[in-house]
C-alpha atoms as a PDB file:
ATOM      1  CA  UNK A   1      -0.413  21.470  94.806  1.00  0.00           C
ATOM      2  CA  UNK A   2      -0.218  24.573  93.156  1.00  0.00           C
ATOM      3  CA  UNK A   3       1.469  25.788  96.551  1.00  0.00           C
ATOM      4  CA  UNK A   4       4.080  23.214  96.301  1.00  0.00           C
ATOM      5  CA  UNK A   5       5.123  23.863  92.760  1.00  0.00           C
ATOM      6  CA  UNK A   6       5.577  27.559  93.221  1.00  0.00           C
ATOM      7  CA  UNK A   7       7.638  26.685  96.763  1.00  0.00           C
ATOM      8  CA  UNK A   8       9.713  24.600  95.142  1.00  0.00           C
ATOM      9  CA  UNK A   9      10.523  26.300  91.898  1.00  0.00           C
ATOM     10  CA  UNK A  10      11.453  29.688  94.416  1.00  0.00           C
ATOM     11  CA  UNK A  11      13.781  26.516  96.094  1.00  0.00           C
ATOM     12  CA  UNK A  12      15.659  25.732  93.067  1.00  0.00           C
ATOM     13  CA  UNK A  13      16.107  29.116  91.733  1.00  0.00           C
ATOM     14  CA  UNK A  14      17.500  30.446  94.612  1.00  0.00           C
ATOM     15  CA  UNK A  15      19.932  27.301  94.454  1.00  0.00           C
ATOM     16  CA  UNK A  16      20.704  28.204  91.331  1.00  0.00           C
ATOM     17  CA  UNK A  17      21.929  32.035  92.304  1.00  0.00           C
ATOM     18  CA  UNK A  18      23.515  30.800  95.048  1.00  0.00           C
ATOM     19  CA  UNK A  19      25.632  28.272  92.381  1.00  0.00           C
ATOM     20  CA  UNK A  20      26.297  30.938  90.081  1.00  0.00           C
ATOM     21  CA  UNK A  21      27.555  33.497  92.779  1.00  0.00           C
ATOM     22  CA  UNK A  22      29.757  30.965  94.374  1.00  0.00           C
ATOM     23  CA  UNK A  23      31.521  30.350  90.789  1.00  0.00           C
ATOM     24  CA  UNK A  24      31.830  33.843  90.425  1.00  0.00           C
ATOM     25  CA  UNK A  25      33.077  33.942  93.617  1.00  0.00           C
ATOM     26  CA  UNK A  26      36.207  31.087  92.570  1.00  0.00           C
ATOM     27  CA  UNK A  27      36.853  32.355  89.334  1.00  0.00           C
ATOM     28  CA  UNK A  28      40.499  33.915  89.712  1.00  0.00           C
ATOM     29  CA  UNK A  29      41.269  37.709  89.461  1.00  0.00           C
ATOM     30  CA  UNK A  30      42.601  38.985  86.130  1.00  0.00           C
ATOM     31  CA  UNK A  31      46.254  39.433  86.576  1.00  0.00           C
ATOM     32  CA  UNK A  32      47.651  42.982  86.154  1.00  0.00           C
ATOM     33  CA  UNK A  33      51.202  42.712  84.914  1.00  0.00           C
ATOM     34  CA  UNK A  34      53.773  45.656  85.175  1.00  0.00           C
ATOM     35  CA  UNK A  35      54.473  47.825  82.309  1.00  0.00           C
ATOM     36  CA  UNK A  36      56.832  46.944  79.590  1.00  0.00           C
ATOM     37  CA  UNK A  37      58.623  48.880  76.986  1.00  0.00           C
ATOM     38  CA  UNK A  38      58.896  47.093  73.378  1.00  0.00           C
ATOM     39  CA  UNK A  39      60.451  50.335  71.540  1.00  0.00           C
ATOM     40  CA  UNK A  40      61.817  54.096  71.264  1.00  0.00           C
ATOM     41  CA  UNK A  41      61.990  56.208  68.207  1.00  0.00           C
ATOM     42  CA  UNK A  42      64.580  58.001  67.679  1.00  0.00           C
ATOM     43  CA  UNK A  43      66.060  60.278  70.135  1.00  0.00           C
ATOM     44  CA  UNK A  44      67.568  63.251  68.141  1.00  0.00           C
ATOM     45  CA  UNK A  45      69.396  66.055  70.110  1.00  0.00           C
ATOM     46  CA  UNK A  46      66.318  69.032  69.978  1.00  0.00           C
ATOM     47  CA  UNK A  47      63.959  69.977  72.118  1.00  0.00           C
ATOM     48  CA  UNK A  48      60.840  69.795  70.247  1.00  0.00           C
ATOM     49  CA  UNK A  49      60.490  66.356  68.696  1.00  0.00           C
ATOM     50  CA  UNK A  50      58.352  63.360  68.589  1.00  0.00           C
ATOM     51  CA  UNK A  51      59.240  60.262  70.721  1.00  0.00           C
ATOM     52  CA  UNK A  52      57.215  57.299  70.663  1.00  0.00           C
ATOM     53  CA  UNK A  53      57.370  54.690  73.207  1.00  0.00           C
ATOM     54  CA  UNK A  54      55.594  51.728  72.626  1.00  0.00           C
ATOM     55  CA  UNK A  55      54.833  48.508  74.799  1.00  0.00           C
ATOM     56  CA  UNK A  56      52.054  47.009  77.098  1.00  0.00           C
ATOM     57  CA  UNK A  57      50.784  47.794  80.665  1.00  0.00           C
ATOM     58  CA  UNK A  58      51.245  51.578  80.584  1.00  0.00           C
ATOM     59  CA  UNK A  59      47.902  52.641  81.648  1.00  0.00           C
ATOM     60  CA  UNK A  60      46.258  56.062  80.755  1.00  0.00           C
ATOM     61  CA  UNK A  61      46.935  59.335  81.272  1.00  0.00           C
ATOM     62  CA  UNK A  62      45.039  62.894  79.594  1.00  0.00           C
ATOM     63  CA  UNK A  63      47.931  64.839  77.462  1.00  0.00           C
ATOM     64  CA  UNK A  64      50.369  67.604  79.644  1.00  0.00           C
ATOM     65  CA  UNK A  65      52.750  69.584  79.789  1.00  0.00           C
ATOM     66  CA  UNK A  66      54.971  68.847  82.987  1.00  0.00           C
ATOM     67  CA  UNK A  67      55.954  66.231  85.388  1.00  0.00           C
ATOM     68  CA  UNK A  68      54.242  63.301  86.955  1.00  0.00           C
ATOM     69  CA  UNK A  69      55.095  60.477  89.216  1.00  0.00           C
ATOM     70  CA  UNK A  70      54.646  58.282  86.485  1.00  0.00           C
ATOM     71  CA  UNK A  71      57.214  58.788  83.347  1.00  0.00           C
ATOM     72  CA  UNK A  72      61.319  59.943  83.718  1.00  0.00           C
ATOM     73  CA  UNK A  73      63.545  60.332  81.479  1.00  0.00           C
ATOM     74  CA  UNK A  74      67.201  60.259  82.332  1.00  0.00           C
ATOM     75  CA  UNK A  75      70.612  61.333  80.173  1.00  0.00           C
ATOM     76  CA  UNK A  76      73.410  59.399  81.168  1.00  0.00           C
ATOM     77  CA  UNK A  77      76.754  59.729  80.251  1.00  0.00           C
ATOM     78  CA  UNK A  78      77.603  57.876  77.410  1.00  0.00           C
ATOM     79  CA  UNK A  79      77.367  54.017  78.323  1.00  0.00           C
ATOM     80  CA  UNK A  80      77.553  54.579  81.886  1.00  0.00           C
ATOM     81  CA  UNK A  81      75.210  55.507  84.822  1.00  0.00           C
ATOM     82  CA  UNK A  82      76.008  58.368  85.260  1.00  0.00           C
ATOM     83  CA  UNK A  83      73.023  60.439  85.184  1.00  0.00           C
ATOM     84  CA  UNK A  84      73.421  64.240  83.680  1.00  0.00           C
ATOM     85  CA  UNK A  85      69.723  65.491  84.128  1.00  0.00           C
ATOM     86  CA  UNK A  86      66.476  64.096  84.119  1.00  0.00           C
ATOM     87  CA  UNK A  87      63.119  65.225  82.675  1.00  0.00           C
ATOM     88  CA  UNK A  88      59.322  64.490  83.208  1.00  0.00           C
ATOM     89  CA  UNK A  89      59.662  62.793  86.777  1.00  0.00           C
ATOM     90  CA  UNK A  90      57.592  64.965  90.080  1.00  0.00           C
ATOM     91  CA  UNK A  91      59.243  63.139  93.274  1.00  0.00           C
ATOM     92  CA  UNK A  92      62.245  64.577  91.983  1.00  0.00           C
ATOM     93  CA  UNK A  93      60.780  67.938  91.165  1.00  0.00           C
ATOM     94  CA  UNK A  94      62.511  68.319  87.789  1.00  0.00           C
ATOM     95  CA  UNK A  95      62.629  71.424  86.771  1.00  0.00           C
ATOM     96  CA  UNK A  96      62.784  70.428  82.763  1.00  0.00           C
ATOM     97  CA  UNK A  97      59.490  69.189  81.988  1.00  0.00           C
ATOM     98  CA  UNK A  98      57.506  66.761  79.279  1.00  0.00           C
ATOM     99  CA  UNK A  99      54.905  67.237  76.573  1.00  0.00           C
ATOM    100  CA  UNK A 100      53.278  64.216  76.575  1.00  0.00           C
ATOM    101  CA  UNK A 101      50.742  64.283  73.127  1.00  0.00           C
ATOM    102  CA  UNK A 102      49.224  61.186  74.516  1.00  0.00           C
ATOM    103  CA  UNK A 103      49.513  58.331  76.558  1.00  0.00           C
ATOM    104  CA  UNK A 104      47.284  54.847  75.825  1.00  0.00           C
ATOM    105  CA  UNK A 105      47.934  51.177  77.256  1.00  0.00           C
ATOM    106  CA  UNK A 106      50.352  50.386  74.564  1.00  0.00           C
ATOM    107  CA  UNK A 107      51.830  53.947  73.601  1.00  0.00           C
ATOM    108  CA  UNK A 108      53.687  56.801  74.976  1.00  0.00           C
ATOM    109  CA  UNK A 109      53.903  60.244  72.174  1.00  0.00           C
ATOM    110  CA  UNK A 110      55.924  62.806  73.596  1.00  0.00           C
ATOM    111  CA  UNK A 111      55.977  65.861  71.721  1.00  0.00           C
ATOM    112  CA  UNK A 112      59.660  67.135  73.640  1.00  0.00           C
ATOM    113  CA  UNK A 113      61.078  68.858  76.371  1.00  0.00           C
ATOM    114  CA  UNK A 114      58.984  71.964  78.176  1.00  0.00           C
ATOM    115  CA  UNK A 115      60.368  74.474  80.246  1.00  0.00           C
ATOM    116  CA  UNK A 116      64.052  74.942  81.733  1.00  0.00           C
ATOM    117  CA  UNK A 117      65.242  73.039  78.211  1.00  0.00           C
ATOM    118  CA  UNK A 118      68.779  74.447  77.570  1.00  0.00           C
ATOM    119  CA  UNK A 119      69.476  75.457  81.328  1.00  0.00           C
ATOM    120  CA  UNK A 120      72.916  74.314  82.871  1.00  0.00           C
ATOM    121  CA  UNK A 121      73.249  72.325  79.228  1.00  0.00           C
ATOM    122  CA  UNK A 122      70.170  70.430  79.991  1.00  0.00           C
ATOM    123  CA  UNK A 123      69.986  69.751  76.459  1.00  0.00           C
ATOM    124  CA  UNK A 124      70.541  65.746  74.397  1.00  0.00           C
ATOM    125  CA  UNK A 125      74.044  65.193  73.735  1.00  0.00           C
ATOM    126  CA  UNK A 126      74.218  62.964  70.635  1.00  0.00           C
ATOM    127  CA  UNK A 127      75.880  59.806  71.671  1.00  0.00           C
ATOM    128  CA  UNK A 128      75.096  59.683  75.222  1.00  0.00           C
ATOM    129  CA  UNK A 129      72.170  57.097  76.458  1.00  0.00           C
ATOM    130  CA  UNK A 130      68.982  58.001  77.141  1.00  0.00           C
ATOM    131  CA  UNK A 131      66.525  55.721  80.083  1.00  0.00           C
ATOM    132  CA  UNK A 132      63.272  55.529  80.049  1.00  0.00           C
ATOM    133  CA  UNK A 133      61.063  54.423  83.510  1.00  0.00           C
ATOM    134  CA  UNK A 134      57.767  54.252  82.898  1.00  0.00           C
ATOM    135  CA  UNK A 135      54.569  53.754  85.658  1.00  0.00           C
ATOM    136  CA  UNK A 136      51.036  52.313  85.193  1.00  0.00           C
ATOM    137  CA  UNK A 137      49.149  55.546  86.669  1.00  0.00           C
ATOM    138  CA  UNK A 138      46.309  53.711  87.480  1.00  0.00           C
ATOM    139  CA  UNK A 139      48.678  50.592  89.141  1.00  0.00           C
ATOM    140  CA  UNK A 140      51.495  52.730  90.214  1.00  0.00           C
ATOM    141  CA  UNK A 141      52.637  50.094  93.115  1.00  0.00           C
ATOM    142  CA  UNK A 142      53.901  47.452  89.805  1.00  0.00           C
ATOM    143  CA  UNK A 143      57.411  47.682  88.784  1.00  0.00           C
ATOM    144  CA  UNK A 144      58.421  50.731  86.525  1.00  0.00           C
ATOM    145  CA  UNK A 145      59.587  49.507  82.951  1.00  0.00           C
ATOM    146  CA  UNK A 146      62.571  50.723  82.050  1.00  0.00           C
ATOM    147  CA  UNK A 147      64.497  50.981  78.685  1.00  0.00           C
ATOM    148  CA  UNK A 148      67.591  52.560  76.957  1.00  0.00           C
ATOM    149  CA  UNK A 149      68.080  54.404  74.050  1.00  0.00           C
ATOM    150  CA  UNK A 150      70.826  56.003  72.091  1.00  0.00           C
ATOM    151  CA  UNK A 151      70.521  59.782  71.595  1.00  0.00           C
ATOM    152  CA  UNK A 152      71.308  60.118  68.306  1.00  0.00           C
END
């Protein structure tokens, strides 16, 4: 009898895992959603200054000094497309680089522009638009977020 009990009870149990791990199994995967940007400080026309980009889904990243696959900032001319330089972004080997303070889930600090600032007037030009593409590091196959910003 005692025999019995102890076969069954190892019975049930193991029914019981095999429940559990099949409802583990179902429940859905949590959904990763591309970044976003909510915000941009200011953009004044110096290199050295403090930019903060804040929105959701932009992953992490240790502080730096240089260029990634995974930020880019862009002048364009005025309101149009035209784009006059670009900072911060590695597949296109820019030559003026980022300091990025720090980079969490929900905020971007960049502390300004590194080297090659000032070079063939890579420099802000107050009025013109600034664009902002932005990658999850750790999810960099999900859309970039992008966002535009007046220099001011």
């Amino acid at each position: 009898m005692v025999k019995f009990n102890l076969r069954c009870s190892c019975v049930i149990l193991l029914g019981v895992v095999a429940a559990a791990s099949a409802a583990a199994i179902e429940r859905p995967a949590t959904t990763i959603k591309a970044p976003k940007i909510t915000s941009v400080s200011k953009i004044g026309t110096t290199r050295l200054q403090t930019i903060v980009i804040k929105g959701t889904g932009f992953g992490t990243h240790k502080a730096y000094t240089g260029d990634t696959p995974y930020i880019s900032l862009r002048e364009l001319s005025g309101d149009t497309t035209k784009v006059l330089w670009e900072a911060g972004y590695s597949p296109d080997v820019d030559t003026v680089t980022l300091i990025v303070k720090s980079w969490t889930n929900t905020e971007i600090v960049l502390a300004g522009f590194g080297t090659a600032w000032g070079r063939f007037d890579w420099t802000l030009h107050k009025g013109n638009t600034e664009q902002f593409w932005v990658w999850d590091p750790q999810h960099p196959g999900l859309a970039r977020a992008v966002f535009k910003a007046k220099i001011q």
